[in-house]
C-alpha atoms as a PDB file:
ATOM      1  CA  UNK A   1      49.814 -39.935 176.169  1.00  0.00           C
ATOM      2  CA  UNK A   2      48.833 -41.885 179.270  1.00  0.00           C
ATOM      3  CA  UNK A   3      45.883 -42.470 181.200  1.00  0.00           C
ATOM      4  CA  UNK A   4      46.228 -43.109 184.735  1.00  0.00           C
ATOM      5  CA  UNK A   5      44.180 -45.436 187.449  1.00  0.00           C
ATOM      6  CA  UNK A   6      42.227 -42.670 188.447  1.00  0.00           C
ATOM      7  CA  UNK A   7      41.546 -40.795 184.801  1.00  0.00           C
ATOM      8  CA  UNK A   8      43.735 -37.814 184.232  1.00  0.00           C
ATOM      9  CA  UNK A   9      45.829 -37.320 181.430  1.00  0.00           C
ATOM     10  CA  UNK A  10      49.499 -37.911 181.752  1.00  0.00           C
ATOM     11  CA  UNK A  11      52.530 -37.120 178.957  1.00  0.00           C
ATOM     12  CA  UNK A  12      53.162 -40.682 177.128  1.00  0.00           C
ATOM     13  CA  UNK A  13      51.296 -43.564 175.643  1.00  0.00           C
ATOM     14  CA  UNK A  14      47.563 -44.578 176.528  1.00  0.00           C
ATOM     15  CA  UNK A  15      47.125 -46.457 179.956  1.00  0.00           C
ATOM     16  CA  UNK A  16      44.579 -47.689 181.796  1.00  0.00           C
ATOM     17  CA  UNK A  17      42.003 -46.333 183.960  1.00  0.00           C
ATOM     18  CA  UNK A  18      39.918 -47.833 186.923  1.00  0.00           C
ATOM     19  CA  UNK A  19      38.973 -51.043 186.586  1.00  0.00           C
ATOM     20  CA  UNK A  20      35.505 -50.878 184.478  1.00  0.00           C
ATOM     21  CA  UNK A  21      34.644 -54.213 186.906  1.00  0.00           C
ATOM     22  CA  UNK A  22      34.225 -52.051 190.099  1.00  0.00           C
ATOM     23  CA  UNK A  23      33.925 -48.485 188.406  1.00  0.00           C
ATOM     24  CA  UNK A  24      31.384 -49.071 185.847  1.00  0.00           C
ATOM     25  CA  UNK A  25      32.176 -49.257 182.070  1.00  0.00           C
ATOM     26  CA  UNK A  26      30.445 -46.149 181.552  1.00  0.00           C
ATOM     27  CA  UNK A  27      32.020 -44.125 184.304  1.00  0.00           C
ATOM     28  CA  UNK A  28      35.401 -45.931 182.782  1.00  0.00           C
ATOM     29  CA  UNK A  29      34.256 -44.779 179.657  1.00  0.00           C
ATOM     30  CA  UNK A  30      33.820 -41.139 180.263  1.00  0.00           C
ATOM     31  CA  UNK A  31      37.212 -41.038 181.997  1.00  0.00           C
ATOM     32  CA  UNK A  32      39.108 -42.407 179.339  1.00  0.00           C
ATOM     33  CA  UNK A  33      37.009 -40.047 176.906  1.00  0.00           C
ATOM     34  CA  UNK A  34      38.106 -37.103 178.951  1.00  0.00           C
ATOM     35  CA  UNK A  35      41.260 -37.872 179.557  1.00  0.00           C
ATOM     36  CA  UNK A  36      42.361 -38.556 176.023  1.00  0.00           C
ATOM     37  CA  UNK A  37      40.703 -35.445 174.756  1.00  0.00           C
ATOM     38  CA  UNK A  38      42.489 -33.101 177.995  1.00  0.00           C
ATOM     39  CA  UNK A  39      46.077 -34.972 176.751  1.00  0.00           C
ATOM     40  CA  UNK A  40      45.178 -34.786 173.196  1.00  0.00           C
ATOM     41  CA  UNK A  41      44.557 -30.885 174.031  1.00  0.00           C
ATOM     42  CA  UNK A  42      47.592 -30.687 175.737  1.00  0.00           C
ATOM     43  CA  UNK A  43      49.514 -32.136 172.850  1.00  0.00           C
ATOM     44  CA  UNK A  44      47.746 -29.991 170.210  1.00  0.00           C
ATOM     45  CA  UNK A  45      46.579 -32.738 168.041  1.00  0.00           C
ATOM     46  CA  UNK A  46      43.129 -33.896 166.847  1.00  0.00           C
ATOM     47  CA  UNK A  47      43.512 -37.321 165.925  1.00  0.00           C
ATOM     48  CA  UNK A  48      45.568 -40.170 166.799  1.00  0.00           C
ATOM     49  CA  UNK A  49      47.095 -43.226 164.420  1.00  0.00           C
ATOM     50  CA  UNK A  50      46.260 -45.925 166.857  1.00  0.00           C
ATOM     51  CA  UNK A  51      45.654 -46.224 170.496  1.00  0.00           C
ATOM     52  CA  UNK A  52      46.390 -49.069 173.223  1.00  0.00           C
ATOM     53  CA  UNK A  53      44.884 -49.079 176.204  1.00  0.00           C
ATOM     54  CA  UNK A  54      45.614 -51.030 179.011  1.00  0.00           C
ATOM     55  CA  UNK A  55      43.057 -51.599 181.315  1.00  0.00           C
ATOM     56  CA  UNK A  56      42.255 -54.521 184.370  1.00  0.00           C
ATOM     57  CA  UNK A  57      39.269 -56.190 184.045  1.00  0.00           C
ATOM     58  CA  UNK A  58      39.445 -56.513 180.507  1.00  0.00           C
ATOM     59  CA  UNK A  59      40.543 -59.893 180.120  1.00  0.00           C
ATOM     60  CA  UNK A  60      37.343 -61.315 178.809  1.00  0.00           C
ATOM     61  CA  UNK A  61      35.868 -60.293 175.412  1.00  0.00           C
ATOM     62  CA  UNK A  62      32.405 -59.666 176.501  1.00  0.00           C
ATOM     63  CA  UNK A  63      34.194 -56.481 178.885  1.00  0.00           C
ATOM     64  CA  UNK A  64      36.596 -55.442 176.148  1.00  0.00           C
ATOM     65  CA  UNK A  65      33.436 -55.129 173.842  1.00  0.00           C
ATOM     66  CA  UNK A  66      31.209 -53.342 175.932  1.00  0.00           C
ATOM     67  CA  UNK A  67      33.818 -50.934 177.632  1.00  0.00           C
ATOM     68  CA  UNK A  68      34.624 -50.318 172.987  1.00  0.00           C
ATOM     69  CA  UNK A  69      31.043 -49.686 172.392  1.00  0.00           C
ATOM     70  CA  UNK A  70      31.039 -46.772 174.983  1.00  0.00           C
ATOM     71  CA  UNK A  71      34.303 -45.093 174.114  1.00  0.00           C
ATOM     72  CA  UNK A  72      34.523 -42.047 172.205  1.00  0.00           C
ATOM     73  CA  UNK A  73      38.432 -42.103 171.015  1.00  0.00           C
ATOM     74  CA  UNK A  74      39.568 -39.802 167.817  1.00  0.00           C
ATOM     75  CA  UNK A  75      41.679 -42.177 166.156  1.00  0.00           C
ATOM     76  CA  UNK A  76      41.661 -44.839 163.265  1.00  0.00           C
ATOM     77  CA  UNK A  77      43.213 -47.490 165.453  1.00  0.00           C
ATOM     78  CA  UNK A  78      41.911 -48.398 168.931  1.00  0.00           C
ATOM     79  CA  UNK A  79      42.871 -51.900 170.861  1.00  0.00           C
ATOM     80  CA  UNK A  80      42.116 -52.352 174.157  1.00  0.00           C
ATOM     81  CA  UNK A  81      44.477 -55.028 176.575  1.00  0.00           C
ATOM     82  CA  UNK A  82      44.459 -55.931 180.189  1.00  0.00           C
ATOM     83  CA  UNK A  83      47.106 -53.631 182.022  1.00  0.00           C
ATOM     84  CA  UNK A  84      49.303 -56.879 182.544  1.00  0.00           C
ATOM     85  CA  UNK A  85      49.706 -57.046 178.540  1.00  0.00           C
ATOM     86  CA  UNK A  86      50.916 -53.147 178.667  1.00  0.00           C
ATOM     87  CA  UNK A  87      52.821 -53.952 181.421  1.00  0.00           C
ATOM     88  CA  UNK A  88      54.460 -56.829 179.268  1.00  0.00           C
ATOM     89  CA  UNK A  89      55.103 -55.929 176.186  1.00  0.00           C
ATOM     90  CA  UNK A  90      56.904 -52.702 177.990  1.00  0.00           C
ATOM     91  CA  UNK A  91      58.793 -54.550 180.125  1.00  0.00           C
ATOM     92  CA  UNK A  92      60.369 -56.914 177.290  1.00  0.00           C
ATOM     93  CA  UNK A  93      60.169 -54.061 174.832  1.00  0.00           C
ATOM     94  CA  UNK A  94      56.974 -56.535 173.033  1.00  0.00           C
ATOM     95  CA  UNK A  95      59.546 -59.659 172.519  1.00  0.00           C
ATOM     96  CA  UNK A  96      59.654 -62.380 174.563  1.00  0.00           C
ATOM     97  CA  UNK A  97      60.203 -62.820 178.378  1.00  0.00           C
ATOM     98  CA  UNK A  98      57.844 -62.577 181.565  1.00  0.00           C
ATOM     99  CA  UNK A  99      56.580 -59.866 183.991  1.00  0.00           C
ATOM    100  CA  UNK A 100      55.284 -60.769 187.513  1.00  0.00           C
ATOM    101  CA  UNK A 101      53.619 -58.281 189.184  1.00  0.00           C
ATOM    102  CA  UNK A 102      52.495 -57.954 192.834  1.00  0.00           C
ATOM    103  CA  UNK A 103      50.505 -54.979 194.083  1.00  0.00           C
ATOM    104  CA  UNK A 104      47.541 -55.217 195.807  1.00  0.00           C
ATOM    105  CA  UNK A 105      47.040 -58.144 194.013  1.00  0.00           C
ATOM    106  CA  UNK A 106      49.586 -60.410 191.767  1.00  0.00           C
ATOM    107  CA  UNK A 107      50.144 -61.939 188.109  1.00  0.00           C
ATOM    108  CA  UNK A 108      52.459 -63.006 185.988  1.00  0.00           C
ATOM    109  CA  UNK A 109      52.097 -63.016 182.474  1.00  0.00           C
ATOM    110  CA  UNK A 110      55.160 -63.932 179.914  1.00  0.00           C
ATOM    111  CA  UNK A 111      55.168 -64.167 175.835  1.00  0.00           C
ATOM    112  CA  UNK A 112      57.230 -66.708 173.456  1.00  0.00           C
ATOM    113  CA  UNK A 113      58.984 -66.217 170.146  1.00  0.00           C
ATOM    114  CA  UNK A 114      56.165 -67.142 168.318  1.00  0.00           C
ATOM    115  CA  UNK A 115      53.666 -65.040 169.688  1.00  0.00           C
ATOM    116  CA  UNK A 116      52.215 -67.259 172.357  1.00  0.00           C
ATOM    117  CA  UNK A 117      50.802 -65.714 175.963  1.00  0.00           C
ATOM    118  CA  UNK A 118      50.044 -67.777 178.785  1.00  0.00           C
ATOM    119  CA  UNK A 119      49.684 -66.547 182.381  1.00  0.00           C
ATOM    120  CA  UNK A 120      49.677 -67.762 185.681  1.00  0.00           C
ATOM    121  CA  UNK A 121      47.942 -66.400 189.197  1.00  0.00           C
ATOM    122  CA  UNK A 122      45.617 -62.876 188.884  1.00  0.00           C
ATOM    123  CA  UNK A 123      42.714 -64.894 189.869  1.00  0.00           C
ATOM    124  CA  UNK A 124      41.464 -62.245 192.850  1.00  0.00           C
ATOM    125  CA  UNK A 125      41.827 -62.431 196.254  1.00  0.00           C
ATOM    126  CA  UNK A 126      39.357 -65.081 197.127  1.00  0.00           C
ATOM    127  CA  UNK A 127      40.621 -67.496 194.796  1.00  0.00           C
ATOM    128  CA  UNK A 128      44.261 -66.821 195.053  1.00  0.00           C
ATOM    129  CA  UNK A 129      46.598 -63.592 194.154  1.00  0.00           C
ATOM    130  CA  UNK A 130      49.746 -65.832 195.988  1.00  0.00           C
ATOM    131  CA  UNK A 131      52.668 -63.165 196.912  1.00  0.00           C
ATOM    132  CA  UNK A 132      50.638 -59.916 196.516  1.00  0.00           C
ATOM    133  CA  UNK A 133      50.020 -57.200 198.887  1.00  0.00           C
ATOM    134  CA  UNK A 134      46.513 -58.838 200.299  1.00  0.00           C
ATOM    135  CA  UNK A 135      48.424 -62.297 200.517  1.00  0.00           C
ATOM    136  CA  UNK A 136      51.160 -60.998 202.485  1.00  0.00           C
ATOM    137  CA  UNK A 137      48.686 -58.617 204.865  1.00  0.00           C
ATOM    138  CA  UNK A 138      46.353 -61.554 205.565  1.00  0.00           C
ATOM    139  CA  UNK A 139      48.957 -63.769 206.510  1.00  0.00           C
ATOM    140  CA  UNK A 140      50.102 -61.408 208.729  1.00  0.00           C
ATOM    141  CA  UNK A 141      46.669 -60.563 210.335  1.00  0.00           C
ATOM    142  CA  UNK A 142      46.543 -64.269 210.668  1.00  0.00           C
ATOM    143  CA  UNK A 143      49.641 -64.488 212.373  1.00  0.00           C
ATOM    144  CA  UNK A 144      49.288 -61.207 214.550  1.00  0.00           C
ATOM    145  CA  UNK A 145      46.117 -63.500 215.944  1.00  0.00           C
ATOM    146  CA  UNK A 146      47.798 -66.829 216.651  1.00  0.00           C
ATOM    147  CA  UNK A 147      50.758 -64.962 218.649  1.00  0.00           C
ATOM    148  CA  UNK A 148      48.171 -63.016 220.603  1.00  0.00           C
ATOM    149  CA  UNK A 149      46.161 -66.453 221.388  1.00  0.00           C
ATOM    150  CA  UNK A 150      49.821 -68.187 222.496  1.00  0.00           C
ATOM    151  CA  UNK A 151      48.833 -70.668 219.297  1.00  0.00           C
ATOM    152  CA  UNK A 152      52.232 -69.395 217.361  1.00  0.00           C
ATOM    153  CA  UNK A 153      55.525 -67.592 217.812  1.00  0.00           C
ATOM    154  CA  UNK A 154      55.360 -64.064 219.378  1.00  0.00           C
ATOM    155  CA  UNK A 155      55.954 -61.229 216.331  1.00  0.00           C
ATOM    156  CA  UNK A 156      56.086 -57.873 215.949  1.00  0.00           C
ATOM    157  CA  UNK A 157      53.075 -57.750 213.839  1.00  0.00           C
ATOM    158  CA  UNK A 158      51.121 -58.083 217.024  1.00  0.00           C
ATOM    159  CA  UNK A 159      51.884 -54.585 218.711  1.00  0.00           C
ATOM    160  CA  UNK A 160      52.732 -52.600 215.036  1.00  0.00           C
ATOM    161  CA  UNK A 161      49.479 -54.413 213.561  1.00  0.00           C
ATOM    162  CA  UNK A 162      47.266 -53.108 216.221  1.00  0.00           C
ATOM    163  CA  UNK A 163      49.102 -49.469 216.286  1.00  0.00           C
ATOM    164  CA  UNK A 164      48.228 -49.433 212.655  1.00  0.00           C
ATOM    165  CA  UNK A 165      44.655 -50.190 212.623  1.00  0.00           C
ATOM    166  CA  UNK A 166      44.224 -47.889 215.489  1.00  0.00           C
ATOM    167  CA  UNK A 167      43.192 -50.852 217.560  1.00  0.00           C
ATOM    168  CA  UNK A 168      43.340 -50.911 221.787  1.00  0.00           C
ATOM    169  CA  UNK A 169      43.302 -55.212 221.530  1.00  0.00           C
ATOM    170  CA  UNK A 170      43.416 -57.592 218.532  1.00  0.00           C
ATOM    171  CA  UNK A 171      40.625 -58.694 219.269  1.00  0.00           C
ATOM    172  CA  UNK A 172      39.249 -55.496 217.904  1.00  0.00           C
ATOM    173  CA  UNK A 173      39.621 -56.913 214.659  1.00  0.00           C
ATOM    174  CA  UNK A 174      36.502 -59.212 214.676  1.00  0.00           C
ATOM    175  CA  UNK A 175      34.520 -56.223 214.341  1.00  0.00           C
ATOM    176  CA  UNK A 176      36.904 -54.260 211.792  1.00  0.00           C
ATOM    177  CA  UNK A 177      36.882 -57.505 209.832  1.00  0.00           C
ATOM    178  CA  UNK A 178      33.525 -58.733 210.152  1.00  0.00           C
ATOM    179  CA  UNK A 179      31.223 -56.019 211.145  1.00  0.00           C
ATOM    180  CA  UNK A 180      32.618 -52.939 209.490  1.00  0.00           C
ATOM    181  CA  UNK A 181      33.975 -55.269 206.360  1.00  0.00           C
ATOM    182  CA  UNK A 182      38.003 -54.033 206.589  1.00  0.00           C
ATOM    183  CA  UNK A 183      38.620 -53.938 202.534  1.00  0.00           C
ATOM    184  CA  UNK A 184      41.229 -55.411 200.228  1.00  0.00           C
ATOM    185  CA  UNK A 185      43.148 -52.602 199.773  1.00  0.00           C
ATOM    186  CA  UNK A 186      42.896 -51.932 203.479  1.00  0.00           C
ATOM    187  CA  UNK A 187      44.471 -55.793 204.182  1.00  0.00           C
ATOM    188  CA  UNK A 188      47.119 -54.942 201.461  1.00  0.00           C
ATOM    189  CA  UNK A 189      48.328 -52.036 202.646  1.00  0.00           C
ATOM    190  CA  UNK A 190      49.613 -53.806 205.390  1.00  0.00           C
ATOM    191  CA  UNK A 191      52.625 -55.350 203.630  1.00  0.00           C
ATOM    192  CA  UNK A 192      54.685 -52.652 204.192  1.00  0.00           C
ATOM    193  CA  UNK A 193      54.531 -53.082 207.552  1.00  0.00           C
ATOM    194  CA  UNK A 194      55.342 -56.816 207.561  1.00  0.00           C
ATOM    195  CA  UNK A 195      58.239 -55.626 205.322  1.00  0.00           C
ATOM    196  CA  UNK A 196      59.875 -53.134 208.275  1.00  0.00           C
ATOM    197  CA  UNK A 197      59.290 -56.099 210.760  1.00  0.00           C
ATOM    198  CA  UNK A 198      61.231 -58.842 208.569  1.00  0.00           C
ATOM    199  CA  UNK A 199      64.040 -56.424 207.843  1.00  0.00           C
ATOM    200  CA  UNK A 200      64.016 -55.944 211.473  1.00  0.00           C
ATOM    201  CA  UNK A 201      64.613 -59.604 211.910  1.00  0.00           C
ATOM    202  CA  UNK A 202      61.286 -60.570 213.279  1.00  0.00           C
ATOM    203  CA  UNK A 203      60.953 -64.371 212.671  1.00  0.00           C
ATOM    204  CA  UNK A 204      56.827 -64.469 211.456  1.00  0.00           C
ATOM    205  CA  UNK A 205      57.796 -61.441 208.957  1.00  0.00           C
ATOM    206  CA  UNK A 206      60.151 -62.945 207.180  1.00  0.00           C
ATOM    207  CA  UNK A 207      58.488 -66.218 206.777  1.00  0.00           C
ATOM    208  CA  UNK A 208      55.800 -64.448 205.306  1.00  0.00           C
ATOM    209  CA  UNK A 209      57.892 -62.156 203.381  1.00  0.00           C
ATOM    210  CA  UNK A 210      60.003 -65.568 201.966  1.00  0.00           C
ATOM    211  CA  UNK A 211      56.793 -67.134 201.260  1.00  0.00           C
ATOM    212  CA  UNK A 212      55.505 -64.437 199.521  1.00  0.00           C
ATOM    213  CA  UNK A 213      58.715 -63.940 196.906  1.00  0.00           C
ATOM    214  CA  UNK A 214      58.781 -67.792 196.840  1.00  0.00           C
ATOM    215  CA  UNK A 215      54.992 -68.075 195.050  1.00  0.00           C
ATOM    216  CA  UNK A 216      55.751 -65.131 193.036  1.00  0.00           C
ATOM    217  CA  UNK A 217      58.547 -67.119 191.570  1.00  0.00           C
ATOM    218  CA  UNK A 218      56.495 -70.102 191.234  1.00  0.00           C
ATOM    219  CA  UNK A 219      54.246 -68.299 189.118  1.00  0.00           C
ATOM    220  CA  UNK A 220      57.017 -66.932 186.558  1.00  0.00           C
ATOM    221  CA  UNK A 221      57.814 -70.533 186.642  1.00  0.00           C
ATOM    222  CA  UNK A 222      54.880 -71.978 185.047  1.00  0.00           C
ATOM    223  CA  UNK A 223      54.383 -69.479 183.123  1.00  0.00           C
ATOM    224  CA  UNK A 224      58.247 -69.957 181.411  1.00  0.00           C
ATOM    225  CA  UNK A 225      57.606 -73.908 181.132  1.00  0.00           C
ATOM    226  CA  UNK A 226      54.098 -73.422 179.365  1.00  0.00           C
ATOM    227  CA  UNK A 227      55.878 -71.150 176.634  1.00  0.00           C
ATOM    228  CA  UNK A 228      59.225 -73.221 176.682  1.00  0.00           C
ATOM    229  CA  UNK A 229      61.088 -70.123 177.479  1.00  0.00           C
ATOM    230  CA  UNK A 230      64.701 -71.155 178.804  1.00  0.00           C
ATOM    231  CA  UNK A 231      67.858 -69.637 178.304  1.00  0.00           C
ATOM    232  CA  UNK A 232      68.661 -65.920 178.907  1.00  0.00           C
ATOM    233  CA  UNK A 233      64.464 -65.340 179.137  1.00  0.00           C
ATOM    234  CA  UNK A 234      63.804 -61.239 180.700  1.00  0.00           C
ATOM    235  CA  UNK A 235      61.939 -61.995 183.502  1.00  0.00           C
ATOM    236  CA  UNK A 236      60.698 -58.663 184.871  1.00  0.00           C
ATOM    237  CA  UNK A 237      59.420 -57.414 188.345  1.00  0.00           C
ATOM    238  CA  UNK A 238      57.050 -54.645 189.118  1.00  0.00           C
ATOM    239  CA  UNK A 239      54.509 -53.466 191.875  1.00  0.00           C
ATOM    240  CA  UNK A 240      54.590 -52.342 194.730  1.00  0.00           C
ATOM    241  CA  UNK A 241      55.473 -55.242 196.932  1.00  0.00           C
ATOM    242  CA  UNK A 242      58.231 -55.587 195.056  1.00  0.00           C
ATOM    243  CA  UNK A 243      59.764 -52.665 196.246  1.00  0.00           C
ATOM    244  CA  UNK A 244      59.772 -53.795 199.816  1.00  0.00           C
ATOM    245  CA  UNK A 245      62.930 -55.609 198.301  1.00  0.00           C
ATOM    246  CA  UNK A 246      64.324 -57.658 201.567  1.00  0.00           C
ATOM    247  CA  UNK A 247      63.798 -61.178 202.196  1.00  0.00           C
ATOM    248  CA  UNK A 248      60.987 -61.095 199.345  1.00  0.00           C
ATOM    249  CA  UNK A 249      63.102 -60.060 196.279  1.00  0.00           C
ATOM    250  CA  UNK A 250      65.404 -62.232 197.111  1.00  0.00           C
ATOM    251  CA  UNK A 251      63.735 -65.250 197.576  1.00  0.00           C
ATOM    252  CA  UNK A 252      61.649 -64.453 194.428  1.00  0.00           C
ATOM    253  CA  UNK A 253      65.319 -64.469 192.336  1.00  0.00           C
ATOM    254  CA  UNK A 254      66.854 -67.242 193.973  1.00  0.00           C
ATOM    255  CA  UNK A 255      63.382 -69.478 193.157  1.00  0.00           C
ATOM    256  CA  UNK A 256      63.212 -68.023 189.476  1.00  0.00           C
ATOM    257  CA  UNK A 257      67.164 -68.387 189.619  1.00  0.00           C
ATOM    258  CA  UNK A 258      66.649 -72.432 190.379  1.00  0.00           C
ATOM    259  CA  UNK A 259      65.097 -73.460 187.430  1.00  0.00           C
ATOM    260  CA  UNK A 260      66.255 -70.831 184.759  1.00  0.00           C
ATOM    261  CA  UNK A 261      70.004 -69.808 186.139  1.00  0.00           C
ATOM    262  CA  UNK A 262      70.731 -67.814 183.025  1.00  0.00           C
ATOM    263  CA  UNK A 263      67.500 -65.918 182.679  1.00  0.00           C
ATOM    264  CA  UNK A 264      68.053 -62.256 183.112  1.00  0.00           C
ATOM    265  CA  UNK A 265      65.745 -60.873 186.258  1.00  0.00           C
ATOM    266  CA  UNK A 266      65.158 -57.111 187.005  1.00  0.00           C
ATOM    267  CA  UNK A 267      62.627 -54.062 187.111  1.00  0.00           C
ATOM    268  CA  UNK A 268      61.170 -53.480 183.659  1.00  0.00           C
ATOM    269  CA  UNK A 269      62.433 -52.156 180.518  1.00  0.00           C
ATOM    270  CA  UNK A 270      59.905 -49.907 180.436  1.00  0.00           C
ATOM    271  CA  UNK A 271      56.327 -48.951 182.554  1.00  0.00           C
ATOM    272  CA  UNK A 272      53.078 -49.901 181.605  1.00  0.00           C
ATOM    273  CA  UNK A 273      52.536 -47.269 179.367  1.00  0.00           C
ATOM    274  CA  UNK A 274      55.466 -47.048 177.253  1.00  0.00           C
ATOM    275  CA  UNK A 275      54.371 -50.823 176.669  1.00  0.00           C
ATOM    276  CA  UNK A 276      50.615 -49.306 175.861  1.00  0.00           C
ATOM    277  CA  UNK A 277      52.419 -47.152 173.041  1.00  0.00           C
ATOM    278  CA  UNK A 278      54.789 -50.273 171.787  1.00  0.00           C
ATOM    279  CA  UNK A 279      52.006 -52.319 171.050  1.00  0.00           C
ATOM    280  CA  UNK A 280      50.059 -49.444 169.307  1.00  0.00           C
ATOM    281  CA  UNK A 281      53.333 -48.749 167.111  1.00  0.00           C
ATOM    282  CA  UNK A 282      52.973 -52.231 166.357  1.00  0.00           C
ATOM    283  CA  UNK A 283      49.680 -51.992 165.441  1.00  0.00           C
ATOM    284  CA  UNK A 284      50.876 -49.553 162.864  1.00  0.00           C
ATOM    285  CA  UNK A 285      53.465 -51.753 160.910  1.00  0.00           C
ATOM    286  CA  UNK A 286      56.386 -49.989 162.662  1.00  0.00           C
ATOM    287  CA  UNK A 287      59.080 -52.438 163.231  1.00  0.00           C
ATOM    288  CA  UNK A 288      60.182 -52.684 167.001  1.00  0.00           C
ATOM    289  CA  UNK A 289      63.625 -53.146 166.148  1.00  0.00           C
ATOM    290  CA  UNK A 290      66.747 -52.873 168.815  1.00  0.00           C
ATOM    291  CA  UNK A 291      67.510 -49.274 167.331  1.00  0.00           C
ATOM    292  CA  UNK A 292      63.757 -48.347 168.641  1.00  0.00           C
ATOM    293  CA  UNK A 293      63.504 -49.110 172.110  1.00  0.00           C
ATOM    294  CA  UNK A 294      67.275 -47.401 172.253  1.00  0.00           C
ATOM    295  CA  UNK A 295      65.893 -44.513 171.320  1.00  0.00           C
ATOM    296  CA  UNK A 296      62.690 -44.159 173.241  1.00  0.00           C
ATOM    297  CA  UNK A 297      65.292 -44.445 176.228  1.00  0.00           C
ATOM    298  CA  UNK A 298      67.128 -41.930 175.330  1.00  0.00           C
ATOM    299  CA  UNK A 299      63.857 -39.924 174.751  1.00  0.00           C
ATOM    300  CA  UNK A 300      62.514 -40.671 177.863  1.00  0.00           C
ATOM    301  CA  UNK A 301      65.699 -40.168 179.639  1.00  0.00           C
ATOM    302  CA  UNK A 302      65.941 -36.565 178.183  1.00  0.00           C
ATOM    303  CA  UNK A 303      62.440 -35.803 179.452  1.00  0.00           C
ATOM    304  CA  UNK A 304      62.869 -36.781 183.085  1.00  0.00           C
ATOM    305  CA  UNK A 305      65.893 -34.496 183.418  1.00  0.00           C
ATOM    306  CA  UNK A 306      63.622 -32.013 181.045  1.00  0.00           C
ATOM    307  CA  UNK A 307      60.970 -32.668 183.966  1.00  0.00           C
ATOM    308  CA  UNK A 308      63.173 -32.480 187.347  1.00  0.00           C
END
């Protein structure tokens, strides 16, 4: 089974659920509780061998710790990881390689032969978060405002900004901004609209757009040179500003593409939670082996066409 972002109970692996940082570890707590015991219903089992979760936030021990202490899981195993790890190790299948992702907010984390992690970016939108959703909206808000001042080049993100936002002027944005405190999320969600503009051709957009794919690739980057991964490394995409494809994808796989030419780049091997149940398998003594993963795809496979 799965647990998604907002709680409920989904049909594979164990996932994560809100962020215990801004929902609370013990209103995290009680939705993983409930979720696991509505799948676990579902499924018609009691008990579980092990259990992965992947949740954000939980990066730090203290976090991981106190978000364990509160959780009431029925089964001998439980290990709690940050969603990027789940993310990971089902994107590579738990062998070696990196994932970037970019969503609302970005990281790439990657894994060596011999075990080692290292990661690069994920450090919030105040402190960075290069090539994610908020990146790419602020830099267009930014933009938008130099256009409409006659400080930079006019852009479509002017009129299509405004229209969005519901806003008569730009400068209706000071108060959005300031006053009424426009969110992350609400900055982020504005990437797909940059992404319509650059495919349109509009000069500003894809700048920001090339930009974006650009640090994304940077990040993968660093991350494959602090593990000494070279060769044919998986280096895995996911989020959702990644599949505003364009001028972004592509400059994110020619940068990767200039420093590791033979590296295989693409959408995971798996989601998030598939990854959540590899690592729990592992946790088990079950040998991820080629012969595996083949047949979880084929499992998987069978149960989308079982499903549509």
């Amino acid at each position: 089974m799965v647990i998604d972002a907002s709680g409920r109970a989904l049909s594979r692996g164990i996932g994560g659920p809100s962020n215990p940082l801004t929902a609370g570890f013990e209103e995290a707590a009680e939705a993983i509780t409930a979720a696991v015991e509505a799948a676990a219903e579902e499924a018609g089992v009691e008990t579980f061998s092990a259990a992965c979760l992947g949740i954000a936030g939980t990066d730090r021990p203290s976090g991981r710790d106190a978000l364990m202490g509160m959780l009431e899981i029925p089964s001998g195993r439980v290990r709690i990881v940050t969603d990027a790890a789940a993310a990971l190790a089902g994107a590579t299948g738990a062998g070696p390689g990196v994932i970037v992702i970019s969503g609302t907010g970005s990281i790439a984390l990657g894994m060596n032969e011999g075990g080692e992690t290292a990661r690069a970016g994920g450090w919030g939108w105040r402190l960075g978060d290069e090539g994610s959703g908020y990146y790419i909206g602020s830099r267009a808000l930014i933009s938008a405002l130099r256009a409409y001042d006659g400080r930079g080049r006019p852009t479509l993100l002017s009129e299509r900004i405004a229209e969005q936002l519901n806003l008569g002027d730009l400068s209706g944005l000071i108060d959005l901004v300031y006053v009424e405190g426009m969110g992350v999320g609400e900055v982020a969600a504005l990437a797909p609209l940059v992404g319509e503009a650059a495919s349109e051709g509009d000069e500003e957009a894809e700048s920001i757009m090339r930009e974006a794919g650009e640090e994304l690739g940077a990040a993968a980057i660093a991350v494959m040179e602090r593990l000494g991964l070279g060769g044919e490394v998986r280096v895995a995409y996911n989020g959702g500003v990644f599949k505003l494809g364009g001028v972004l994808l592509t400059s994110f796989i020619e940068k990767v593409r200039g420093t590791r030419p033979s590296g295989v780049i693409g959408p995971p091997r798996f989601e998030a939670d598939i990854g959540a149940a590899i690592l729990a398998l592992g946790d088990l003594g079950v040998e991820l082996g080629e012969g595996l993963l083949e047949r979880m795809e084929t499992s998987l496979e069978e149960l989308g066409s079982d499903c549509g």
